[in-house]
N, C-alpha and C. Protein backbone atom coordinates (compact mmCIF):
# COMPACT_ATOMS: atom_id res chain seq x y z
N UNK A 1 92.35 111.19 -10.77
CA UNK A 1 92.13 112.62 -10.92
C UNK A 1 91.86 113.21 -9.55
N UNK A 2 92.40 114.38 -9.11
CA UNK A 2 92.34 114.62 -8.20
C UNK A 2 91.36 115.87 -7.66
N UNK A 3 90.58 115.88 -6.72
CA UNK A 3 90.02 116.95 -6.09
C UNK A 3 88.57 116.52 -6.69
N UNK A 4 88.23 115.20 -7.06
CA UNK A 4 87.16 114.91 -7.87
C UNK A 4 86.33 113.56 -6.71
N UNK A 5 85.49 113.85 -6.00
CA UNK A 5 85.23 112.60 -5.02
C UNK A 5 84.29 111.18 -6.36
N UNK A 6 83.90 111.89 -7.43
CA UNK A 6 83.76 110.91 -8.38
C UNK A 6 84.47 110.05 -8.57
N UNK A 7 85.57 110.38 -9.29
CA UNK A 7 86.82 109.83 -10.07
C UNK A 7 87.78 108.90 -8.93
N UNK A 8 88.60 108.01 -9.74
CA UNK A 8 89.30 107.61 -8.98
C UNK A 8 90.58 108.14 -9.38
N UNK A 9 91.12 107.93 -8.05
CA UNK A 9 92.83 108.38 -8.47
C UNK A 9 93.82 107.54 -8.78
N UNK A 10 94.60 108.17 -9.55
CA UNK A 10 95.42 107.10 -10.07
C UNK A 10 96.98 108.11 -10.02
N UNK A 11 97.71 107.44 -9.46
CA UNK A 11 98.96 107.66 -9.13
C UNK A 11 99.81 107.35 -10.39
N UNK A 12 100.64 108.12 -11.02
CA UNK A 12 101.23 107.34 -12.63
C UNK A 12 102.28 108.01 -12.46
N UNK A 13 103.18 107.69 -12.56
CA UNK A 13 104.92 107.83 -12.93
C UNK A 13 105.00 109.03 -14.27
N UNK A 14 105.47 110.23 -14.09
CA UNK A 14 105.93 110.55 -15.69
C UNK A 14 106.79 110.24 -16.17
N UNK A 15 107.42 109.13 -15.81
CA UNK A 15 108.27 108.14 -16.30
C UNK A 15 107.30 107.36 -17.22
N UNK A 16 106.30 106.69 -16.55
CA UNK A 16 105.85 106.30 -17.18
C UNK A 16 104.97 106.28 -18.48
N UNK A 17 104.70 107.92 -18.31
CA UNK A 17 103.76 108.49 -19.31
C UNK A 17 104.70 108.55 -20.62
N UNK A 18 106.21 108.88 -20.80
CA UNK A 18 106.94 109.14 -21.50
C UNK A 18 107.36 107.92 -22.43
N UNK A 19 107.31 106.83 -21.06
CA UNK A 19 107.25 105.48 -22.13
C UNK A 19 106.16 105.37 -22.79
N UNK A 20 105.26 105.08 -22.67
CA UNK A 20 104.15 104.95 -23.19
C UNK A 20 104.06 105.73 -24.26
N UNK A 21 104.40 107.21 -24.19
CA UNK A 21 104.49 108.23 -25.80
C UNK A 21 105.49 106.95 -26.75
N UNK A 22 106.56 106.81 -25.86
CA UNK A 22 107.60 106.26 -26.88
C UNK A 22 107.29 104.65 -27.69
N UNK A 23 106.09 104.32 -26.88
CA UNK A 23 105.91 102.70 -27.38
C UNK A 23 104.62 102.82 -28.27
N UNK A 24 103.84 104.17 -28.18
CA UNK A 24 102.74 104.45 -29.23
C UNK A 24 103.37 104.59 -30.48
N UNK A 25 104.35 105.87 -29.87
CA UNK A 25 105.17 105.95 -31.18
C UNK A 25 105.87 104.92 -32.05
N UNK A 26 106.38 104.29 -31.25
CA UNK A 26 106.51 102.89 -32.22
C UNK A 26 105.48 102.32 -33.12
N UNK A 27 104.85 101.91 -32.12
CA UNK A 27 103.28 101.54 -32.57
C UNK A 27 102.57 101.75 -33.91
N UNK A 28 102.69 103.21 -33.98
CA UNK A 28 102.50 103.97 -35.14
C UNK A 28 103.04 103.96 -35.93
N UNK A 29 104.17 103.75 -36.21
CA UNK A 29 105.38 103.52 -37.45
C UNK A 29 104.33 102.32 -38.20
N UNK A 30 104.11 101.37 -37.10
CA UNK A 30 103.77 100.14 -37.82
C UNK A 30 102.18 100.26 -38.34
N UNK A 31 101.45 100.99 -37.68
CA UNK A 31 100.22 101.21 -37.84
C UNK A 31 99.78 103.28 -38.13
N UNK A 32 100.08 103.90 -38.79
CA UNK A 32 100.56 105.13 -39.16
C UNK A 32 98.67 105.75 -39.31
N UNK A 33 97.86 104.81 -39.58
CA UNK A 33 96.65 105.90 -39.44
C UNK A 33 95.47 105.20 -38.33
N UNK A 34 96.10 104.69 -37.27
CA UNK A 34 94.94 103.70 -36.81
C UNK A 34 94.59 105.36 -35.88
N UNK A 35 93.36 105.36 -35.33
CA UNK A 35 92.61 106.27 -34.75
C UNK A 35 92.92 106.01 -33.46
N UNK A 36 93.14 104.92 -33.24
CA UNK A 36 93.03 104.83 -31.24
C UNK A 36 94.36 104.76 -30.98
N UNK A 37 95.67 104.64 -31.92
CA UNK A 37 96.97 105.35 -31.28
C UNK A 37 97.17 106.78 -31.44
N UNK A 38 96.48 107.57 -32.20
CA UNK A 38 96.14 108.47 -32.61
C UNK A 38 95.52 109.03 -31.02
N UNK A 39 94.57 108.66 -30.53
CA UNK A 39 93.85 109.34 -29.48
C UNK A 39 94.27 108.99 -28.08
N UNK A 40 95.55 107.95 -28.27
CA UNK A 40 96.00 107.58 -27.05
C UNK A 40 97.48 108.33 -26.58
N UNK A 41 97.75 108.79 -27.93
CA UNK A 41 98.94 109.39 -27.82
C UNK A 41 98.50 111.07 -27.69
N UNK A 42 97.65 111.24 -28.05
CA UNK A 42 97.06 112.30 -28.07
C UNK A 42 96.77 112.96 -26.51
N UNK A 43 96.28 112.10 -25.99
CA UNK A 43 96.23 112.03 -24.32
C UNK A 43 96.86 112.04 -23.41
N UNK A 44 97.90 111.21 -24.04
CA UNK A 44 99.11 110.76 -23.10
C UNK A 44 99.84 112.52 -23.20
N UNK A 45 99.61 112.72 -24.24
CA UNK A 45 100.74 113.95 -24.82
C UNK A 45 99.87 115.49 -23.58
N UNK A 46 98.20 115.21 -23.80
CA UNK A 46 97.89 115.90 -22.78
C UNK A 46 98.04 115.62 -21.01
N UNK A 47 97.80 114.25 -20.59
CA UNK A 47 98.19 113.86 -19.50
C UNK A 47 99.49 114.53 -18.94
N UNK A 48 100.68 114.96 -19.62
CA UNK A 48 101.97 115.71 -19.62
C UNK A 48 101.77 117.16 -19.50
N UNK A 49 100.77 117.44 -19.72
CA UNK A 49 100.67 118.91 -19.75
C UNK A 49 101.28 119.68 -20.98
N UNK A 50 101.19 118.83 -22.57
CA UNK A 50 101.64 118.84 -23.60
C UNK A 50 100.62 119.36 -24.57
N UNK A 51 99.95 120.21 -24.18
CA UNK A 51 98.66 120.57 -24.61
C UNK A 51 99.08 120.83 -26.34
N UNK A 52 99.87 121.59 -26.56
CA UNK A 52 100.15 121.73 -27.95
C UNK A 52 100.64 120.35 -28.49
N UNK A 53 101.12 119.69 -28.01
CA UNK A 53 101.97 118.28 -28.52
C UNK A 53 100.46 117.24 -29.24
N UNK A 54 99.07 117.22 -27.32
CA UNK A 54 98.18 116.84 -27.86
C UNK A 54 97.22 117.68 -28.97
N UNK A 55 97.27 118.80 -29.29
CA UNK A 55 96.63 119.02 -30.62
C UNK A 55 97.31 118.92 -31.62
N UNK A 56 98.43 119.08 -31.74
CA UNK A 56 98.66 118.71 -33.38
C UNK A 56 98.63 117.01 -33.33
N UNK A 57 98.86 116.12 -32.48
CA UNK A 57 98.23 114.65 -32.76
C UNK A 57 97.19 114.27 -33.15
N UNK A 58 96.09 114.98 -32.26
CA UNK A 58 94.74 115.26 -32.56
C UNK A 58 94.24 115.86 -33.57
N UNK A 59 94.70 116.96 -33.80
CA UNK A 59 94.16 117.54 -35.44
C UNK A 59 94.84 117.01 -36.22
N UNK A 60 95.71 116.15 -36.28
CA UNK A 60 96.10 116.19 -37.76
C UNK A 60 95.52 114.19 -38.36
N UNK A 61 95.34 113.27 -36.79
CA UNK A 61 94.28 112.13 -36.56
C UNK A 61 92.58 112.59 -37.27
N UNK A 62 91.99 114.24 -36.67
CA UNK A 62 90.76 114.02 -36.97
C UNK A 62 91.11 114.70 -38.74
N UNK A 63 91.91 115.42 -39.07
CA UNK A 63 91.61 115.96 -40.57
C UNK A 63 91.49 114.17 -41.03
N UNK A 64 92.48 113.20 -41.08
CA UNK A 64 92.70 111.77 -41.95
C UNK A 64 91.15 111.23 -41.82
N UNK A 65 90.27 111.18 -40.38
CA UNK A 65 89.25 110.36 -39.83
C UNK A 65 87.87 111.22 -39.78
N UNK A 66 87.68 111.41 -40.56
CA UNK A 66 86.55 112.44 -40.78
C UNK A 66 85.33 111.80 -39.97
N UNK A 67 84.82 111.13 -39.68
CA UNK A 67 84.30 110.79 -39.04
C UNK A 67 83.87 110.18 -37.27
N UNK A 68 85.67 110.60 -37.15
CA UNK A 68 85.83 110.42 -35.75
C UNK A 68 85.49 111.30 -34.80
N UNK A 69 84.70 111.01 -34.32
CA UNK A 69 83.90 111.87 -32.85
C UNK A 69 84.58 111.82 -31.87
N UNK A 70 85.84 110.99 -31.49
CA UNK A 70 86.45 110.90 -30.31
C UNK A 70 87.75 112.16 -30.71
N UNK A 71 88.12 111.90 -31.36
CA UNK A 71 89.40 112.96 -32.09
C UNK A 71 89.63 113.68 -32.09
N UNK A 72 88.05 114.34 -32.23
CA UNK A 72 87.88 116.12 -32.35
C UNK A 72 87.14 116.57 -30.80
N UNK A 73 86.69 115.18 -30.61
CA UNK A 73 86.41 115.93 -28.74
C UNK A 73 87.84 116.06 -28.14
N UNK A 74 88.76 115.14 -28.23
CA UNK A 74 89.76 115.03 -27.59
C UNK A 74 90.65 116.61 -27.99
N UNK A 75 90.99 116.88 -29.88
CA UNK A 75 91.22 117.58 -29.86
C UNK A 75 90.63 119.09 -29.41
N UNK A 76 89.35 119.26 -28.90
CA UNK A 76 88.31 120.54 -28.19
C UNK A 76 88.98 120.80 -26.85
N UNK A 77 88.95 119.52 -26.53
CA UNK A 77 89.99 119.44 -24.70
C UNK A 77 91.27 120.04 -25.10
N UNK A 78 92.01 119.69 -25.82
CA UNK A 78 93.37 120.22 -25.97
C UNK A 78 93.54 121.99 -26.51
N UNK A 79 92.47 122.28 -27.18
CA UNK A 79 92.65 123.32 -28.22
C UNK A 79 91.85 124.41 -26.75
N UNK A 80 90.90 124.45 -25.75
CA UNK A 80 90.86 124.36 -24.42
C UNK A 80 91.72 124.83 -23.86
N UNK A 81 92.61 124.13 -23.30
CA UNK A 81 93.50 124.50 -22.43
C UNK A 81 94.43 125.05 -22.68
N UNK A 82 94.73 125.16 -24.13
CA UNK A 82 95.69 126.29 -25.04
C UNK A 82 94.87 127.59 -25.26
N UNK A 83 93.56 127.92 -24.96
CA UNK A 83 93.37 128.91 -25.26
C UNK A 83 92.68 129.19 -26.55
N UNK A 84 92.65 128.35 -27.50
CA UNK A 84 92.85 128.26 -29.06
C UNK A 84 91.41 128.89 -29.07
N UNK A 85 91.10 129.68 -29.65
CA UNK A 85 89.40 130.08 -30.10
C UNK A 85 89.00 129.08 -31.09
N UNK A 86 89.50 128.12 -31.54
CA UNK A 86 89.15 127.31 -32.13
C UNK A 86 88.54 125.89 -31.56
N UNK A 87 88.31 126.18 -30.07
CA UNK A 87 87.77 125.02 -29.71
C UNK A 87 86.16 125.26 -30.15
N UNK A 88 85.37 126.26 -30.25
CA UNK A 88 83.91 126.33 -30.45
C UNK A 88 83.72 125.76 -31.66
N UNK A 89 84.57 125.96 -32.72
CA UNK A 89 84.43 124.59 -34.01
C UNK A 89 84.88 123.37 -33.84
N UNK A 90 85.71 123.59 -32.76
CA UNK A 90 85.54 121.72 -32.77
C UNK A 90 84.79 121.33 -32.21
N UNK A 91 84.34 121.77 -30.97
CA UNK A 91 82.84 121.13 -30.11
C UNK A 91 82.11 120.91 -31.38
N UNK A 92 81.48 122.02 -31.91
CA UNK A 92 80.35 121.69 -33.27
C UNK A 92 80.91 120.58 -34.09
N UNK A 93 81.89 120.54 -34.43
CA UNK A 93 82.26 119.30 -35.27
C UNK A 93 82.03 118.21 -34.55
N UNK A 94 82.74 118.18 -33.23
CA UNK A 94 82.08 116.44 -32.68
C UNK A 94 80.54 116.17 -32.48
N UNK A 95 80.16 117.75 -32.08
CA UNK A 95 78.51 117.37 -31.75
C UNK A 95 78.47 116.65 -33.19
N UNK A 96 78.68 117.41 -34.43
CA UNK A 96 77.78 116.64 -36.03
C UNK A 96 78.57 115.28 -35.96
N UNK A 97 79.95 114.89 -35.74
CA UNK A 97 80.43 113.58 -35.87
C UNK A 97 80.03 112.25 -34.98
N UNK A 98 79.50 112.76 -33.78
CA UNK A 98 78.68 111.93 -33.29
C UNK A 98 77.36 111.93 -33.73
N UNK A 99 76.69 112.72 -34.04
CA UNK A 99 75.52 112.63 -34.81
C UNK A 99 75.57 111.63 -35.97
N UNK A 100 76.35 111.63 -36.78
CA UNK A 100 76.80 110.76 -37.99
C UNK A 100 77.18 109.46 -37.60
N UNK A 101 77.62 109.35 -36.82
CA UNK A 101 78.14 108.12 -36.07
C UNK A 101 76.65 107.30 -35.32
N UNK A 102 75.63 107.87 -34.46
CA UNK A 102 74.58 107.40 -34.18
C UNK A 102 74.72 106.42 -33.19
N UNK A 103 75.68 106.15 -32.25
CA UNK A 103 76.47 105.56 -31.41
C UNK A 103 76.31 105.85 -29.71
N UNK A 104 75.84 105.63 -28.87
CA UNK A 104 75.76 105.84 -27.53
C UNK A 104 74.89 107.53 -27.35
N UNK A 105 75.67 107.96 -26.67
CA UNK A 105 74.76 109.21 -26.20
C UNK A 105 75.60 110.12 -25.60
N UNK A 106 75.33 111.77 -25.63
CA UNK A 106 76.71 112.33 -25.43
C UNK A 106 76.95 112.59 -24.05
N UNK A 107 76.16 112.01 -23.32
CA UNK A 107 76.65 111.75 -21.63
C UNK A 107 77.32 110.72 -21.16
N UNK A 108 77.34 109.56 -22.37
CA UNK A 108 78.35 108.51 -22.46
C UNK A 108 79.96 109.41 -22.73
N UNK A 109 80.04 109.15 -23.95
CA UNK A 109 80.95 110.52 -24.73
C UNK A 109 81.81 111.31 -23.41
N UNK A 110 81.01 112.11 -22.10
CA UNK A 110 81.06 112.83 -21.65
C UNK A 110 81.82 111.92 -20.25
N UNK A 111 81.11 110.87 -19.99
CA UNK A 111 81.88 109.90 -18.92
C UNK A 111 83.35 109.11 -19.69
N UNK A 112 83.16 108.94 -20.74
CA UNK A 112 84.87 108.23 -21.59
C UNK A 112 85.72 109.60 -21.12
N UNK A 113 85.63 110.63 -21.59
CA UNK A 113 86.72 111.86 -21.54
C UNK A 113 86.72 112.61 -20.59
N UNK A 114 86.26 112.36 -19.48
CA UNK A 114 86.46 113.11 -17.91
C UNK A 114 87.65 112.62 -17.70
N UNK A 115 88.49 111.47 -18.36
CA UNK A 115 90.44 110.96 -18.18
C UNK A 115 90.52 112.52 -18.05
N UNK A 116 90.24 113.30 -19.29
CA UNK A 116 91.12 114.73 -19.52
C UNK A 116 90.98 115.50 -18.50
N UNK A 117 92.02 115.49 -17.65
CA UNK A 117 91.86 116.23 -15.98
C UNK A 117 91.94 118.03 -16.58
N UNK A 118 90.75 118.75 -16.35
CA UNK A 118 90.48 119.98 -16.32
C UNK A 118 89.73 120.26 -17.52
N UNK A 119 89.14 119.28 -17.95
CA UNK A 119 87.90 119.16 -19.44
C UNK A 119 86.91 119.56 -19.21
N UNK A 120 86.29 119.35 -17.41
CA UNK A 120 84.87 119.77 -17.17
C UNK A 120 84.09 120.68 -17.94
N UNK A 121 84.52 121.72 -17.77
CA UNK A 121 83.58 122.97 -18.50
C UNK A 121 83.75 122.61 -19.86
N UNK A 122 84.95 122.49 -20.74
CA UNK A 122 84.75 122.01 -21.99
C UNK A 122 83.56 120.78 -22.46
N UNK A 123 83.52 119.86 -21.38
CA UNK A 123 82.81 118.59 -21.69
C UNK A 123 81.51 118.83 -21.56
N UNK A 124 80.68 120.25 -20.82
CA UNK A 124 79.88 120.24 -20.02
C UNK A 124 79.06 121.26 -21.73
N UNK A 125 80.43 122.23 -22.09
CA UNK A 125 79.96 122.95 -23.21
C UNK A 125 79.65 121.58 -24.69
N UNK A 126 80.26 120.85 -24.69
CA UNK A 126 79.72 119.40 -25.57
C UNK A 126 78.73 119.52 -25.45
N UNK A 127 78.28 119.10 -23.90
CA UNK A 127 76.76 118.22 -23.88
C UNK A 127 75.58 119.62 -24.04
N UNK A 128 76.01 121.04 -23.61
CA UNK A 128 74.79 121.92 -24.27
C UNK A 128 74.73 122.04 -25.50
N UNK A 129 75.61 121.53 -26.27
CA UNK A 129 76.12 121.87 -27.81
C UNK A 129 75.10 120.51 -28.10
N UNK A 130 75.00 119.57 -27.92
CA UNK A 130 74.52 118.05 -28.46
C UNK A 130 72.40 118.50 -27.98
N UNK A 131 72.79 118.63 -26.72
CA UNK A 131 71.33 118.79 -26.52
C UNK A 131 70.55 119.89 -27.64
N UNK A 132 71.34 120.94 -27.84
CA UNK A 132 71.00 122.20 -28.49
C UNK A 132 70.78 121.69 -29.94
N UNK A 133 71.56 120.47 -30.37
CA UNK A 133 71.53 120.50 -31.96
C UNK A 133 70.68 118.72 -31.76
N UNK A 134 69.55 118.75 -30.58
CA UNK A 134 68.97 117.78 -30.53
C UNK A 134 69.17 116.38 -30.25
N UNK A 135 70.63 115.98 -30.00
CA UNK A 135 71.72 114.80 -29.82
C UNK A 135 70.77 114.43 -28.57
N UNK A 136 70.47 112.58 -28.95
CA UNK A 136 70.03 112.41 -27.67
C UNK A 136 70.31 110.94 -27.48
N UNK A 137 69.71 109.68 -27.06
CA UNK A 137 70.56 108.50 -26.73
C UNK A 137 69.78 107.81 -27.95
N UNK A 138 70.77 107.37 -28.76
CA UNK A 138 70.55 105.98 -29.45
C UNK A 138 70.93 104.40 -29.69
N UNK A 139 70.53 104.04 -30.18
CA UNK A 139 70.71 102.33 -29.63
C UNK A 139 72.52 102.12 -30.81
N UNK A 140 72.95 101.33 -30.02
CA UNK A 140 74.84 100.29 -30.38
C UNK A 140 73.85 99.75 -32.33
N UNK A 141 74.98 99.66 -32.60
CA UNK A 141 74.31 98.55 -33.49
C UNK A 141 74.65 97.33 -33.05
């Protein structure tokens, strides 16, 4: 990611990104509701600058996975950079789906999805959303 002295950079082919859509997509034929081709393709589709491509992957992964907290953050990033006024319900939805989930902490959450190059302020509105509805670190099982 670039312009970020945090992050590291990573140089990637959109050659390569395109394969990778095309071998998820495979993927998926064979595995049609798994969540993490679901959120990888979802990414990849944003990594492209496919922002609409990654929300309908993403929304239509978190309607099946009701419980997925990664899905609907991912889809908040996407719905974001489209503009969508519908990202302020999805933040609230992941804040409650990680809540339900009871799983790491949303500054963890917040270091997994900094991949999404230009998420900052979205990721940053997560973590006042989690603190605000009390989200704080709990133990793995």
């Amino acid at each position: 990611t670039r312009g970020r002295p945090d992050a590291v950079y990573v140089d990637v082919d959109i050659d390569e990104l395109d394969d990778a859509i095309r071998a998820y997509d495979e993927a998926r034929k064979l595995a049609p509701t798994d969540d993490v081709i679901a959120l990888r393709l979802g990414y990849l589709h944003y990594a492209l600058g496919d922002f609409a491509g990654a929300r309908d992957e993403l929304r239509a992964a978190s309607e099946r996975s009701v419980d997925n907290g990664d899905l609907v953050l991912a889809l908040a990033l996407a719905l974001d950079r489209l503009g969508d006024p519908g990202v302020d319900a999805a933040l609230d939805e992941a804040v409650a789906r990680y809540a339900r989930q009871r799983v790491g902490t949303p500054q963890e959450r917040v270091a997994t999805f900094r991949i999404f190059e230009g998420g900052d302020a979205t990721l940053a509105r997560f973590l006042e959303r989690s603190r605000a509805a009390g989200a704080g670190a709990t133990a793995a099982p």
